[in-house]
N, C-alpha and C. Protein backbone atom coordinates (compact mmCIF):
# COMPACT_ATOMS: atom_id res chain seq x y z
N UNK A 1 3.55 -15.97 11.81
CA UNK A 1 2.71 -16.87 11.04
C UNK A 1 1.57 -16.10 10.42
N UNK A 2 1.61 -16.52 9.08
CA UNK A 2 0.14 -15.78 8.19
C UNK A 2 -1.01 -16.60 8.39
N UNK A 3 -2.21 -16.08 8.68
CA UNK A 3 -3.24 -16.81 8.63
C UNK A 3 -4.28 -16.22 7.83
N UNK A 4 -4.82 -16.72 6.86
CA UNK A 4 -5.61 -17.09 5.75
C UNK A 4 -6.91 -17.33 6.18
N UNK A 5 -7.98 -16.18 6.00
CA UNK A 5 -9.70 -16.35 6.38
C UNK A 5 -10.38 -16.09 5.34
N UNK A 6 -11.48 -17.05 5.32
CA UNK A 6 -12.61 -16.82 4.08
C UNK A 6 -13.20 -16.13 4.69
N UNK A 7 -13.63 -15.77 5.98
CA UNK A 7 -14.70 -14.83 6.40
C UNK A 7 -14.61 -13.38 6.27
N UNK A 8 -14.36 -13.09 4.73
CA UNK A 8 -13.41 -11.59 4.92
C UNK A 8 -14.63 -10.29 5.20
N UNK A 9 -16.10 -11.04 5.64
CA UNK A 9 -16.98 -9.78 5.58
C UNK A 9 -17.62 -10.16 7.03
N UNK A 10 -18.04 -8.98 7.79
CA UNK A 10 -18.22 -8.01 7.75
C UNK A 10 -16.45 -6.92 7.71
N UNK A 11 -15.67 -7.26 7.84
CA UNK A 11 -14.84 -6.48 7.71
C UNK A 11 -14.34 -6.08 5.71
N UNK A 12 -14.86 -6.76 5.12
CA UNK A 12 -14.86 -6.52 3.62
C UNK A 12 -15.31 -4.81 3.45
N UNK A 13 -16.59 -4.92 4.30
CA UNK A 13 -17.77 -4.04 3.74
C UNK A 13 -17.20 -2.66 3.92
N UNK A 14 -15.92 -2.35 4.80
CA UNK A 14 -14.53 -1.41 4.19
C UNK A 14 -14.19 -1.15 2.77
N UNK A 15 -14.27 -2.75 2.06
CA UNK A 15 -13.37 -2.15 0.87
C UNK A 15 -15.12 -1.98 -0.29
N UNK A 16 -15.80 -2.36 0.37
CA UNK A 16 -17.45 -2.07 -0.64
C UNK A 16 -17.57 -0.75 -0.40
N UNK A 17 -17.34 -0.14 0.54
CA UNK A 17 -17.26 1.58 0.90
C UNK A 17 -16.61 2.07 0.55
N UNK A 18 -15.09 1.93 0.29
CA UNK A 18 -14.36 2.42 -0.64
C UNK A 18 -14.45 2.74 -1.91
N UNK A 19 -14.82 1.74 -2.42
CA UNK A 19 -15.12 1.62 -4.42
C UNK A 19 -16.09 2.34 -4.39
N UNK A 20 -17.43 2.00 -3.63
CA UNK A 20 -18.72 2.80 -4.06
C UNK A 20 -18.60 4.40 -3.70
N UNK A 21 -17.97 5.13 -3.06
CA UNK A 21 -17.43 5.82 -2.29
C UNK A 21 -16.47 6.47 -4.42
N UNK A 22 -15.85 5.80 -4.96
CA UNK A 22 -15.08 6.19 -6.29
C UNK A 22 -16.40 5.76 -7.36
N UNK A 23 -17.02 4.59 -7.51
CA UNK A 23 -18.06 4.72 -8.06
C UNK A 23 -19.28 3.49 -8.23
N UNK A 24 -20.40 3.65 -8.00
CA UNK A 24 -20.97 3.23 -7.11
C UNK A 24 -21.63 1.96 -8.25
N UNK A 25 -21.63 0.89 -7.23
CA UNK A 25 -21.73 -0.50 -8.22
C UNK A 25 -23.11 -1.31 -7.72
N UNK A 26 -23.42 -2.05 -8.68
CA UNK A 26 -24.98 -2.48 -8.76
C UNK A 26 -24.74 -4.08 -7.71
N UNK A 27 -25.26 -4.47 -7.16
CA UNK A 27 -25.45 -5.68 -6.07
C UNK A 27 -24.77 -7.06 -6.88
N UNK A 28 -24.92 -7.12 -7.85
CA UNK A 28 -24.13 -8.32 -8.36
C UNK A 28 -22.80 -8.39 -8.51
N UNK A 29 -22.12 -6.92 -8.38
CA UNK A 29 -20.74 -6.52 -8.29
C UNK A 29 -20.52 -6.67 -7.02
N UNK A 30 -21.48 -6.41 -6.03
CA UNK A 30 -21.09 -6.27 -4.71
C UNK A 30 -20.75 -7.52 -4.11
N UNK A 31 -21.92 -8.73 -4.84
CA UNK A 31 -21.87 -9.88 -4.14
C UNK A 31 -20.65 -10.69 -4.99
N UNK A 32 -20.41 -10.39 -5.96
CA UNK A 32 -18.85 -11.27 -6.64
C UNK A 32 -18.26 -10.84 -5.52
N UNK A 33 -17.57 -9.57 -5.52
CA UNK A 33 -16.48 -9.33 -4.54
C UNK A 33 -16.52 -10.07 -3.32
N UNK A 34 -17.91 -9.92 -2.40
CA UNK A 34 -18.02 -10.63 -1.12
C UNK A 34 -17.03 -12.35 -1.20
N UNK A 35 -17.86 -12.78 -2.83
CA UNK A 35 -17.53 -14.79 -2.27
C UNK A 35 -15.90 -14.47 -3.00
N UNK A 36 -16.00 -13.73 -3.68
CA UNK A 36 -14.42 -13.92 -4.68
C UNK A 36 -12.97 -13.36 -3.87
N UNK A 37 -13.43 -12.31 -2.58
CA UNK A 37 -12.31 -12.22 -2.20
C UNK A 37 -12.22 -12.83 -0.58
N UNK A 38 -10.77 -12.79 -0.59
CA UNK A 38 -10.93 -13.49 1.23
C UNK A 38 -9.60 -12.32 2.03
N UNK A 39 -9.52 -12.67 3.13
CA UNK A 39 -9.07 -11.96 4.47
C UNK A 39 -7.79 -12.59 4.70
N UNK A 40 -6.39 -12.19 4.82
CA UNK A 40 -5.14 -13.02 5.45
C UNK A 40 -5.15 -12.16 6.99
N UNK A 41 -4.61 -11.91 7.67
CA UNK A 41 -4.01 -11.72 8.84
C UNK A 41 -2.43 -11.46 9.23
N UNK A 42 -1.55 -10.83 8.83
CA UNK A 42 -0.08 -10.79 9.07
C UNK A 42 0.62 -10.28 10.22
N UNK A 43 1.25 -10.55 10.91
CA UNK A 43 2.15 -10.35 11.96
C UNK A 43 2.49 -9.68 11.71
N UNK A 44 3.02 -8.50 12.44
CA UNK A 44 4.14 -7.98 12.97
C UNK A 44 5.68 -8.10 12.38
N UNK A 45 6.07 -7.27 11.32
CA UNK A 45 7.45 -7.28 10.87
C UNK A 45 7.19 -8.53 9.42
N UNK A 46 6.12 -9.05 9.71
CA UNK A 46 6.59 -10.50 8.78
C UNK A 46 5.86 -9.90 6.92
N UNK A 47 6.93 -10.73 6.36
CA UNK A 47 6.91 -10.26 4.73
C UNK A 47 5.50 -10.77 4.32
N UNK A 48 4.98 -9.92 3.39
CA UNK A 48 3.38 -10.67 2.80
C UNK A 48 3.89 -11.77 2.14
N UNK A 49 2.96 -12.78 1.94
CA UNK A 49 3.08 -13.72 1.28
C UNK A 49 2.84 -13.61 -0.59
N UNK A 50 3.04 -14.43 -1.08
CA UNK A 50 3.34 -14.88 -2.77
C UNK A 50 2.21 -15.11 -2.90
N UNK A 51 1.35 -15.77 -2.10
CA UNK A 51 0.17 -16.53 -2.52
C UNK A 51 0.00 -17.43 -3.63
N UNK A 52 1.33 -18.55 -3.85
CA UNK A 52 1.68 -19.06 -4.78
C UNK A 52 0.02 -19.70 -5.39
N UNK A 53 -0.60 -20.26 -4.22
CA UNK A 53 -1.99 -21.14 -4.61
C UNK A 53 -3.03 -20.18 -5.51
N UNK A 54 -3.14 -19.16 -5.94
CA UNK A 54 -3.45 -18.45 -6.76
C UNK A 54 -1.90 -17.26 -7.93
N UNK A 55 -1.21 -17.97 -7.95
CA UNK A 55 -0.60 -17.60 -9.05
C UNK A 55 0.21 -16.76 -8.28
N UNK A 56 0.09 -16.15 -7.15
CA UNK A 56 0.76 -15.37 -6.70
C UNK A 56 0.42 -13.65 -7.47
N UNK A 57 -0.41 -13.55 -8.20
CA UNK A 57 -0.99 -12.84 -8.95
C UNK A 57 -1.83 -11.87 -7.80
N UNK A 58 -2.23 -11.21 -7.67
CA UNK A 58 -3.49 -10.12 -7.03
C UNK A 58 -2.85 -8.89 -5.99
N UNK A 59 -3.79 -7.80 -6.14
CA UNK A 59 -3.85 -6.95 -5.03
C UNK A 59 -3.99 -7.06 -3.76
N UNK A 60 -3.55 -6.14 -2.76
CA UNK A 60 -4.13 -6.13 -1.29
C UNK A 60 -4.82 -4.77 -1.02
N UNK A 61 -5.88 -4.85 -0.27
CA UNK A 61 -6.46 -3.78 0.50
C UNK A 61 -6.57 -4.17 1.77
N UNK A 62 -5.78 -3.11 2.44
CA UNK A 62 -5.47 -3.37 4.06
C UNK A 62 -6.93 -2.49 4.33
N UNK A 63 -7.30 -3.56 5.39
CA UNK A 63 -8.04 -3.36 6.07
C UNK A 63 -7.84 -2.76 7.30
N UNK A 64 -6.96 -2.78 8.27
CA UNK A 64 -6.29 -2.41 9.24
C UNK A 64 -4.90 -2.82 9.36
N UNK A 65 -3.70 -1.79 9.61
CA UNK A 65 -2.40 -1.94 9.71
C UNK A 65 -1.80 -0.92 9.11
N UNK A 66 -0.89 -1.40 9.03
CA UNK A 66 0.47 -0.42 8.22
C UNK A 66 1.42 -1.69 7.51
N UNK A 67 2.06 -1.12 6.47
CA UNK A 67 2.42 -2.01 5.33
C UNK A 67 3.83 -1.21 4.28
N UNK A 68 4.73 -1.54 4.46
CA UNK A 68 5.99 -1.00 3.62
C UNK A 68 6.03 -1.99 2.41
N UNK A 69 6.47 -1.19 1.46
CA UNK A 69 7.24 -1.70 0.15
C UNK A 69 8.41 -1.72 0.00
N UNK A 70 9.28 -2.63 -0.07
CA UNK A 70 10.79 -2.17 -0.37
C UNK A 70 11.34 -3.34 -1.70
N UNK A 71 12.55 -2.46 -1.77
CA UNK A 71 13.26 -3.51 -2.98
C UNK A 71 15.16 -3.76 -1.87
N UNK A 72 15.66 -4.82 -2.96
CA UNK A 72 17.00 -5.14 -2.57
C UNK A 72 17.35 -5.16 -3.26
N UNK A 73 18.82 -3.80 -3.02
CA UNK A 73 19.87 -3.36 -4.22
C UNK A 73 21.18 -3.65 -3.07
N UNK A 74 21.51 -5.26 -4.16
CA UNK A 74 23.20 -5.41 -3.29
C UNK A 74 22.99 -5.77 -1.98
N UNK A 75 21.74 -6.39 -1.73
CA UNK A 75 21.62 -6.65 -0.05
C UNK A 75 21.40 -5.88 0.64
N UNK A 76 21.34 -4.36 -0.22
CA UNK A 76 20.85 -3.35 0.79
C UNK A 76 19.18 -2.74 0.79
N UNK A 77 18.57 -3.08 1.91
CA UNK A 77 16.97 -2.84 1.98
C UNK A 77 16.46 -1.57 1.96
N UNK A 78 16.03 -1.20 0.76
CA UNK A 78 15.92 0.17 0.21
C UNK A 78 13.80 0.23 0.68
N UNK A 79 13.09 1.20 1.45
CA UNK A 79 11.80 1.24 1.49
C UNK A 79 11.42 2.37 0.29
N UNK A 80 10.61 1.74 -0.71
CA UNK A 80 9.96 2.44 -1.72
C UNK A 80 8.39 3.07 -1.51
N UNK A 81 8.21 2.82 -0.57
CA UNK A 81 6.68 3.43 -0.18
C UNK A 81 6.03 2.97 0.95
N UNK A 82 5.13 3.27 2.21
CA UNK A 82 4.42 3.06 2.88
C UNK A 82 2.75 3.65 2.96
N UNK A 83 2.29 2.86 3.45
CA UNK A 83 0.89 3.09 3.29
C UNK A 83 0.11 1.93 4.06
N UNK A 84 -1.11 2.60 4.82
CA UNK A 84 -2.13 2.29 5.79
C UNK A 84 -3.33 2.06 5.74
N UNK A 85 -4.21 1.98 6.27
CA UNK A 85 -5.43 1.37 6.28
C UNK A 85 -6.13 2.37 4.82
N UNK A 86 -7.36 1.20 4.28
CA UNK A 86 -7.79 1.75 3.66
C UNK A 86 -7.27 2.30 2.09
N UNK A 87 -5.97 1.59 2.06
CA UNK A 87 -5.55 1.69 0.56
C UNK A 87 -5.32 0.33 -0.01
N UNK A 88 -5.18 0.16 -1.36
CA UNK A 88 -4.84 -0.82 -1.71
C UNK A 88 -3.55 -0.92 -2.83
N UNK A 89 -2.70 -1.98 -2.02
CA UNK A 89 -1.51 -2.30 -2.57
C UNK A 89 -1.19 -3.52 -3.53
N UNK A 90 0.09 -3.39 -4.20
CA UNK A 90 0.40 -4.87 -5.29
C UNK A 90 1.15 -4.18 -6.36
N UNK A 91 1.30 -5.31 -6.64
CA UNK A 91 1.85 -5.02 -8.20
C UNK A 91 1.45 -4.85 -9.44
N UNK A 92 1.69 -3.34 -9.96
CA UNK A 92 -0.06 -2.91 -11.05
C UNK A 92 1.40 -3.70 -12.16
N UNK A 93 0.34 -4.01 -12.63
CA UNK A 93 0.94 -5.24 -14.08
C UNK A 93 0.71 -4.68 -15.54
N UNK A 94 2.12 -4.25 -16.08
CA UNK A 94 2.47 -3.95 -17.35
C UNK A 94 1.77 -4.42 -18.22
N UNK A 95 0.95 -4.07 -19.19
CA UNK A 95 0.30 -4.30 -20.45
C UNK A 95 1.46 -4.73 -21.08
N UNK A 96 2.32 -4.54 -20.90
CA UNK A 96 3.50 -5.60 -21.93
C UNK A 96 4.41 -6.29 -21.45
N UNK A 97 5.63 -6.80 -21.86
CA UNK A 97 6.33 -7.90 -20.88
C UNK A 97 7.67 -7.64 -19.86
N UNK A 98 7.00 -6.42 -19.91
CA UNK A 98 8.50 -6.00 -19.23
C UNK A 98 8.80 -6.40 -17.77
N UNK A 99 10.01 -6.77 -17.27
CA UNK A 99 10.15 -7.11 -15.70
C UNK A 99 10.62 -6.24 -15.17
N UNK A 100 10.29 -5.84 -14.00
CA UNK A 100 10.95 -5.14 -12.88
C UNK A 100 12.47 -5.26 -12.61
N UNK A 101 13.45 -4.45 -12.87
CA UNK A 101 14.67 -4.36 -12.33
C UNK A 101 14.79 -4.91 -11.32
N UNK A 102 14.06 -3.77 -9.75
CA UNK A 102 13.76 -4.56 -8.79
C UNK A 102 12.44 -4.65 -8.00
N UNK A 103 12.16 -6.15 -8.01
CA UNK A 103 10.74 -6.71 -7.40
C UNK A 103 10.68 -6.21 -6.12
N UNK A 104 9.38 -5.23 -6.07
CA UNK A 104 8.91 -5.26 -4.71
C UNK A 104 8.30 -6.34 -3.96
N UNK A 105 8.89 -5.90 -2.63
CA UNK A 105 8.24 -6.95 -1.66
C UNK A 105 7.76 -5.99 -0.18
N UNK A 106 6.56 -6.74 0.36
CA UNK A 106 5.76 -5.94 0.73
C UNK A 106 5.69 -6.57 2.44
N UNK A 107 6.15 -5.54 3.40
CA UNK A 107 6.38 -6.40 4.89
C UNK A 107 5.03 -5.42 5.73
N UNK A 108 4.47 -6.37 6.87
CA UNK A 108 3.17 -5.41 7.55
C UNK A 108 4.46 -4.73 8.53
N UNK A 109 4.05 -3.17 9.20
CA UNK A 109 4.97 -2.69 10.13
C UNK A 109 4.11 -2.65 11.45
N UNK A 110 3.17 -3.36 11.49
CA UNK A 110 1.91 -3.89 12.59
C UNK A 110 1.35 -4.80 12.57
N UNK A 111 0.35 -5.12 13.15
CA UNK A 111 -0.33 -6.27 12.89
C UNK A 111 -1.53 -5.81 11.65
N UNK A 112 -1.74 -6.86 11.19
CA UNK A 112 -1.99 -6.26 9.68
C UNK A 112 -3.47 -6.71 9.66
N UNK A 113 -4.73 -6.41 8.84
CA UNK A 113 -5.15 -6.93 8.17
C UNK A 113 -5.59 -7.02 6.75
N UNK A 114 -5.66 -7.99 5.92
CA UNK A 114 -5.20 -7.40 4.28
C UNK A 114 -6.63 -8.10 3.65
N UNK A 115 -7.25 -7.59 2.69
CA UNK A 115 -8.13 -8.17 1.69
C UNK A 115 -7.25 -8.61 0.61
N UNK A 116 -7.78 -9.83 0.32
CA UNK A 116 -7.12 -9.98 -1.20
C UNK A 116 -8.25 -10.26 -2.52
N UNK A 117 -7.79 -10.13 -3.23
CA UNK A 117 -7.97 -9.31 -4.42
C UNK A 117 -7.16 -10.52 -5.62
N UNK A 118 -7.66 -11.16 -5.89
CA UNK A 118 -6.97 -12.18 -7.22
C UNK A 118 -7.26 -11.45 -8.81
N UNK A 119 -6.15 -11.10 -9.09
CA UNK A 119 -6.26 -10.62 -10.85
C UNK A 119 -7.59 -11.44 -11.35
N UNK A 120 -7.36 -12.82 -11.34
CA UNK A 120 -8.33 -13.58 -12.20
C UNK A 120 -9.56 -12.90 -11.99
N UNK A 121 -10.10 -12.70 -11.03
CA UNK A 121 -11.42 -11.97 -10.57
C UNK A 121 -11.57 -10.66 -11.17
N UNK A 122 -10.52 -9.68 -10.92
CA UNK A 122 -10.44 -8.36 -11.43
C UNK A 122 -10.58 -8.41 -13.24
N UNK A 123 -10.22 -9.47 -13.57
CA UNK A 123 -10.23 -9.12 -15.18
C UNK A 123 -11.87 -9.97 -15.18
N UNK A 124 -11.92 -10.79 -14.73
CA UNK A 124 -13.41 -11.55 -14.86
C UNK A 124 -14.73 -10.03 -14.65
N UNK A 125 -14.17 -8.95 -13.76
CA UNK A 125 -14.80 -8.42 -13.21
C UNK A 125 -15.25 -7.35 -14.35
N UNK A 126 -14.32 -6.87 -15.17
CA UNK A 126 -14.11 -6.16 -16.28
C UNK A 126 -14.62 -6.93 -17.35
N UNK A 127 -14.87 -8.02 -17.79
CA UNK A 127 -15.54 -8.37 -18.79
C UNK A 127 -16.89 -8.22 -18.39
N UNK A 128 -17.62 -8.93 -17.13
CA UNK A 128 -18.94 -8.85 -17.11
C UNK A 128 -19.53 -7.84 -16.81
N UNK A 129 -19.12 -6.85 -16.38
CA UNK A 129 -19.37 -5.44 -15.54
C UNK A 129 -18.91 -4.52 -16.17
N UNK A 130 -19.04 -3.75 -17.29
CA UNK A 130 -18.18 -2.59 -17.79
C UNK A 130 -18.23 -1.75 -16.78
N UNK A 131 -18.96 -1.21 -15.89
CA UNK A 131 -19.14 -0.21 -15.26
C UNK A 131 -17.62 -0.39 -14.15
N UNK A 132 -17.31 -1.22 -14.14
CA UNK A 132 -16.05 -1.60 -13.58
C UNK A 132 -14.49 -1.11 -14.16
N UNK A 133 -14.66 -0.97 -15.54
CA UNK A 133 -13.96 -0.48 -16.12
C UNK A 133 -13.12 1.24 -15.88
N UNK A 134 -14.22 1.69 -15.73
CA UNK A 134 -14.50 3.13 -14.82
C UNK A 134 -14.04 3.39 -13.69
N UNK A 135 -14.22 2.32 -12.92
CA UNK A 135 -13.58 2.17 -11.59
C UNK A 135 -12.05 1.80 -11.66
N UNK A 136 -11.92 1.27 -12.81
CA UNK A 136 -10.42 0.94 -12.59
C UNK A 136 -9.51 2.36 -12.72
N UNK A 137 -10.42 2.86 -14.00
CA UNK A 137 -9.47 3.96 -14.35
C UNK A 137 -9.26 4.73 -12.91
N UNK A 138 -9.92 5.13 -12.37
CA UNK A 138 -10.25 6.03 -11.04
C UNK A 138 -8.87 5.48 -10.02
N UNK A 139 -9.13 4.23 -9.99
CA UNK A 139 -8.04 3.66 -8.42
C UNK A 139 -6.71 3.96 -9.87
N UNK A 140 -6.46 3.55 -10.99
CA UNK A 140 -5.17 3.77 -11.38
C UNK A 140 -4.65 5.74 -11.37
N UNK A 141 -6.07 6.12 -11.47
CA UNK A 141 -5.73 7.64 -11.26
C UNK A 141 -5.08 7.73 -9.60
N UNK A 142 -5.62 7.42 -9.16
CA UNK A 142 -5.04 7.57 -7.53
C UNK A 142 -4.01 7.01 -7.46
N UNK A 143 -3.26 6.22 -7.74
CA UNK A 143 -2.28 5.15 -8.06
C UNK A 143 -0.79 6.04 -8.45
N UNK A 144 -1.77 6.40 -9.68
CA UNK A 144 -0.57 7.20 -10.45
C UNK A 144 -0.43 8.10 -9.57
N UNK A 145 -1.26 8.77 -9.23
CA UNK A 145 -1.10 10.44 -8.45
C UNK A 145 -0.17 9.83 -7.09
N UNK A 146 -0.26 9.20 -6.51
CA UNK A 146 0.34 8.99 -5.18
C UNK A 146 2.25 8.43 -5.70
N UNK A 147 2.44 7.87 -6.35
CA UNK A 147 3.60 7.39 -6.95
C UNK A 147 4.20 9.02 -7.32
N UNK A 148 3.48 9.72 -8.14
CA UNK A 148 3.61 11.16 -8.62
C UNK A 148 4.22 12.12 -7.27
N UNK A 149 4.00 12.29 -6.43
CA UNK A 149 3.66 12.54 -4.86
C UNK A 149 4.97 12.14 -4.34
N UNK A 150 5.49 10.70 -4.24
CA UNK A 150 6.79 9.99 -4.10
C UNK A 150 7.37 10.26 -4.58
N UNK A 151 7.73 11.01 -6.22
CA UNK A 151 8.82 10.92 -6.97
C UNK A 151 9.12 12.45 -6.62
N UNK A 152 8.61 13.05 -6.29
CA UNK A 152 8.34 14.45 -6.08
C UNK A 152 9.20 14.62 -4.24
N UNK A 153 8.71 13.95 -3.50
CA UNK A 153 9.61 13.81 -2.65
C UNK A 153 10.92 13.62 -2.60
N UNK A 154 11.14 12.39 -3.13
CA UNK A 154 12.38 11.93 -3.25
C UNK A 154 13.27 13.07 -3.86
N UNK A 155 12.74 14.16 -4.41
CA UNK A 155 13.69 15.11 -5.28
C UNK A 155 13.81 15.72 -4.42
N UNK A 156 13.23 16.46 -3.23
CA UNK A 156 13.50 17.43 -2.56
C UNK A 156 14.96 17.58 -2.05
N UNK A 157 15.93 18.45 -2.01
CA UNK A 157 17.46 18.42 -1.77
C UNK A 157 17.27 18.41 -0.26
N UNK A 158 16.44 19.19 0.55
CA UNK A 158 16.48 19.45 2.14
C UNK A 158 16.33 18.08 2.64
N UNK A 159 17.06 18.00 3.03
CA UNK A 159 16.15 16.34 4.58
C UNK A 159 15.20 16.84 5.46
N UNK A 160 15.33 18.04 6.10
CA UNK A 160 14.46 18.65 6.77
C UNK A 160 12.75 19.29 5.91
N UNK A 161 12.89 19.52 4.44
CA UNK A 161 11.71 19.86 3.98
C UNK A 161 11.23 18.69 3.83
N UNK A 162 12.33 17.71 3.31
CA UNK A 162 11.60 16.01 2.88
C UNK A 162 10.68 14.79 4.40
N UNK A 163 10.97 15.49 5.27
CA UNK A 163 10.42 15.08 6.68
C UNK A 163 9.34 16.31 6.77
N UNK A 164 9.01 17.28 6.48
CA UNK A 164 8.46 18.01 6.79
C UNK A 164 7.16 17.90 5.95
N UNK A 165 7.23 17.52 4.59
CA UNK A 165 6.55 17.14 3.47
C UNK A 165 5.94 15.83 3.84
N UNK A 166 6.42 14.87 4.24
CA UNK A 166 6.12 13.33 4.72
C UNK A 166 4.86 13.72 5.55
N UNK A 167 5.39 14.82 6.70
CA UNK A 167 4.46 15.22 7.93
C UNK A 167 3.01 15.49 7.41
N UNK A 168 2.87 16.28 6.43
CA UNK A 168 1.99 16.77 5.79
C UNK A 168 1.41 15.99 5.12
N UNK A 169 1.46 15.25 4.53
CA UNK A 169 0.99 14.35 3.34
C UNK A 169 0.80 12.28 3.86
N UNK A 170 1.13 12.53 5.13
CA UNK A 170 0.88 11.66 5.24
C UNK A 170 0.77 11.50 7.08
N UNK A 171 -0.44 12.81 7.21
CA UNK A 171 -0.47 12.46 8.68
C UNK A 171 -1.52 11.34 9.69
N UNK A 172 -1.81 10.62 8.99
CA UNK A 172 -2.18 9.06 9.90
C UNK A 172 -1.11 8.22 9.89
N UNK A 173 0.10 8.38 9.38
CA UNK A 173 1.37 7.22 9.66
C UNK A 173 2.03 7.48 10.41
N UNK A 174 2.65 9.24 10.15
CA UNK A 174 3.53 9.86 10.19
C UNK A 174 4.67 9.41 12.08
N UNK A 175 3.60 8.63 12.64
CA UNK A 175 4.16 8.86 14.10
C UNK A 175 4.25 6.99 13.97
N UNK A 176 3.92 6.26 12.87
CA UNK A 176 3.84 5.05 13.10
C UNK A 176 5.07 4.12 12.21
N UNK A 177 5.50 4.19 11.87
CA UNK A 177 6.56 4.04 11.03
C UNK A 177 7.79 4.39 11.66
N UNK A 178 8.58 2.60 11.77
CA UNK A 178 10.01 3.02 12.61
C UNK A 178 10.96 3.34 11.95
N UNK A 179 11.66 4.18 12.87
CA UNK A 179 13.07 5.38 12.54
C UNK A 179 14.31 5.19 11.08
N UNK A 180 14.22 3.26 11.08
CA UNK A 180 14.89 3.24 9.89
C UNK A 180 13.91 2.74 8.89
N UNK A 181 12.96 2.85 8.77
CA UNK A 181 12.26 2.53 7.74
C UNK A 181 11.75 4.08 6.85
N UNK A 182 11.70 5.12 8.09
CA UNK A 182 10.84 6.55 7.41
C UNK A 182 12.60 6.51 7.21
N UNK A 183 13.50 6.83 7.84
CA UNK A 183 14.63 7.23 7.40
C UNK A 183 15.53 7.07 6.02
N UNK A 184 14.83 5.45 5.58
CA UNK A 184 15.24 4.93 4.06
C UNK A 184 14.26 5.63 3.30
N UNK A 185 13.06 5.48 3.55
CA UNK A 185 12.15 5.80 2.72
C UNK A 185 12.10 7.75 2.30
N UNK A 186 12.85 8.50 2.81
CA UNK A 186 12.90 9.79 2.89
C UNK A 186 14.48 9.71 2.32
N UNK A 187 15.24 8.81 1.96
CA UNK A 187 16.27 9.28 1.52
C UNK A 187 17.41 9.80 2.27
N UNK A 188 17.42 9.26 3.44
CA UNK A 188 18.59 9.78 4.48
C UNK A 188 18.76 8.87 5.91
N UNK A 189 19.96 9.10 5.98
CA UNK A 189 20.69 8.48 7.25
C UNK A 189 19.90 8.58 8.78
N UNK A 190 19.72 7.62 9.34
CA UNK A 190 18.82 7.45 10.43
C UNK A 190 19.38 8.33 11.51
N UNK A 191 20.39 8.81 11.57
CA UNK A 191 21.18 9.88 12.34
C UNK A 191 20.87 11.33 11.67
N UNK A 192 21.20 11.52 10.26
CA UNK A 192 20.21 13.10 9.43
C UNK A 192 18.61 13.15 10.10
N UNK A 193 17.80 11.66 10.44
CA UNK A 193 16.49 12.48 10.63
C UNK A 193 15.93 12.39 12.15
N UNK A 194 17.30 11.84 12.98
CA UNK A 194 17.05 11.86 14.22
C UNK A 194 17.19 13.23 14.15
N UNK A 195 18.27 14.31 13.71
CA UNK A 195 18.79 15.31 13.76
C UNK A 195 17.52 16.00 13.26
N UNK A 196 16.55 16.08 12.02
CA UNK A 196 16.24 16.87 11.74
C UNK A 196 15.00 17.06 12.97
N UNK A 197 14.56 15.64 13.54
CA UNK A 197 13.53 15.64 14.29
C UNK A 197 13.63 16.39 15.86
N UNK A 198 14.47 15.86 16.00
CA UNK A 198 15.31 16.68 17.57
C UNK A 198 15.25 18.37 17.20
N UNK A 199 15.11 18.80 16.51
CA UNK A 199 15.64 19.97 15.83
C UNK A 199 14.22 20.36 16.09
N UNK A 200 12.99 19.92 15.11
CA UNK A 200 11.78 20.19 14.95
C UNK A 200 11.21 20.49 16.44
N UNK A 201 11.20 19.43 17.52
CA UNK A 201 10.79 19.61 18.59
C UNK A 201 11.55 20.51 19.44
N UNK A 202 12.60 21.03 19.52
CA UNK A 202 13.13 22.15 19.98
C UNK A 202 12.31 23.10 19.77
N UNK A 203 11.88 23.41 18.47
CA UNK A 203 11.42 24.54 17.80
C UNK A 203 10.23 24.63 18.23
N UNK A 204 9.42 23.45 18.40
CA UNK A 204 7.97 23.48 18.93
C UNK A 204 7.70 23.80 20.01
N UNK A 205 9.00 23.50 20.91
CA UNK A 205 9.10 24.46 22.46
C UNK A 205 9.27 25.25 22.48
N UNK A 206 9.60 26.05 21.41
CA UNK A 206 11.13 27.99 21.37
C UNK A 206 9.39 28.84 21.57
């Protein structure tokens, strides 16, 4: 069960440290964000919600948890990205009309906690605030660069460099994320990275 809190601060004041932290915003920016965004809560394994009552439209910034992306090709559950506290996730929205082949959908792999973030606000936020504008570019620079990072993985031919690369680049998950989820998300058979892992820890004993 999802549960839905307006009290998203003092635990907000995470994602006010974040932005100001990329670039630093004047008190009337600070206090929109406070009343404009709110706090959900997600279980364990369970899919984020649509948030149909706002359009289903907006970002998340996890506040605490872990959080997969995946798509479905043919019924088969493909993971397109993971990511943990302190980032923020969604669907960055095409300047033109194009649709997604396939729609991500976004499951917590812990107990979660998520800020949300409604488009309507974010563009409200950009008209009255240019200095906001600035900030956007910045999180889409990080955005891009981390997607950049993924595609770059996914090419690697080794299973063993592509686990080894994961290790590196993403060591606050790296031990939190279960066996078939890093195993899809790395591009290989949950038996290739039992193998490559069994392998690794041998080596760490030799």
């Amino acid at each position: 069960m999802i549960d839905m809190m307006t009290d998203a601060y003092d635990e907000g004041d995470a994602f006010i440290k974040y932005l100001n932290e990329l670039q630093p915003l004047r008190k009337e920016i600070i206090d929109r964000v406070k009343k404009e965004t709110f706090k959900i809560v997600v279980r364990k394994n369970e899919i984020l919600p649509e948030l149909n009552h706002i359009n289903g439209d907006c970002l998340f910034f996890i506040l605490k948890g872990l959080v997969r992306a995946f798509i479905l090709d043919e019924g088969k559950d493909i993971t397109a990205w993971l990511t943990a506290e302190n980032q923020m996730i969604g669907k960055i929205r095409n300047p033109g009309t194009l649709v997604p082949t396939y729609p991500e959908q976004y499951q917590a792999l812990e107990d979660s906690e998520l800020l949300i973030l409604p488009y309507r606000f974010i563009d409200d936020l950009y008209v009255k605030f240019p200095e906001t504008n600035i900030l956007a570019r910045k999180l889409l620079a990080i955005h891009y660069h981390t997607s950049q990072e993924r595609s770059v993985l996914s090419r690697i031919p080794s299973a063993e460099i592509r686990y080894k690369q994961f290790q590196a680049g993403f060591p606050a998950i790296k031990s939190r994320v279960p066996l078939k989820f890093l195993a899809s998300y790395l591009g290989m058979r949950i038996e290739t990275l039992s193998r490559v892992r069994k392998k690794e820890k041998l080596q760490a004993k030799a």
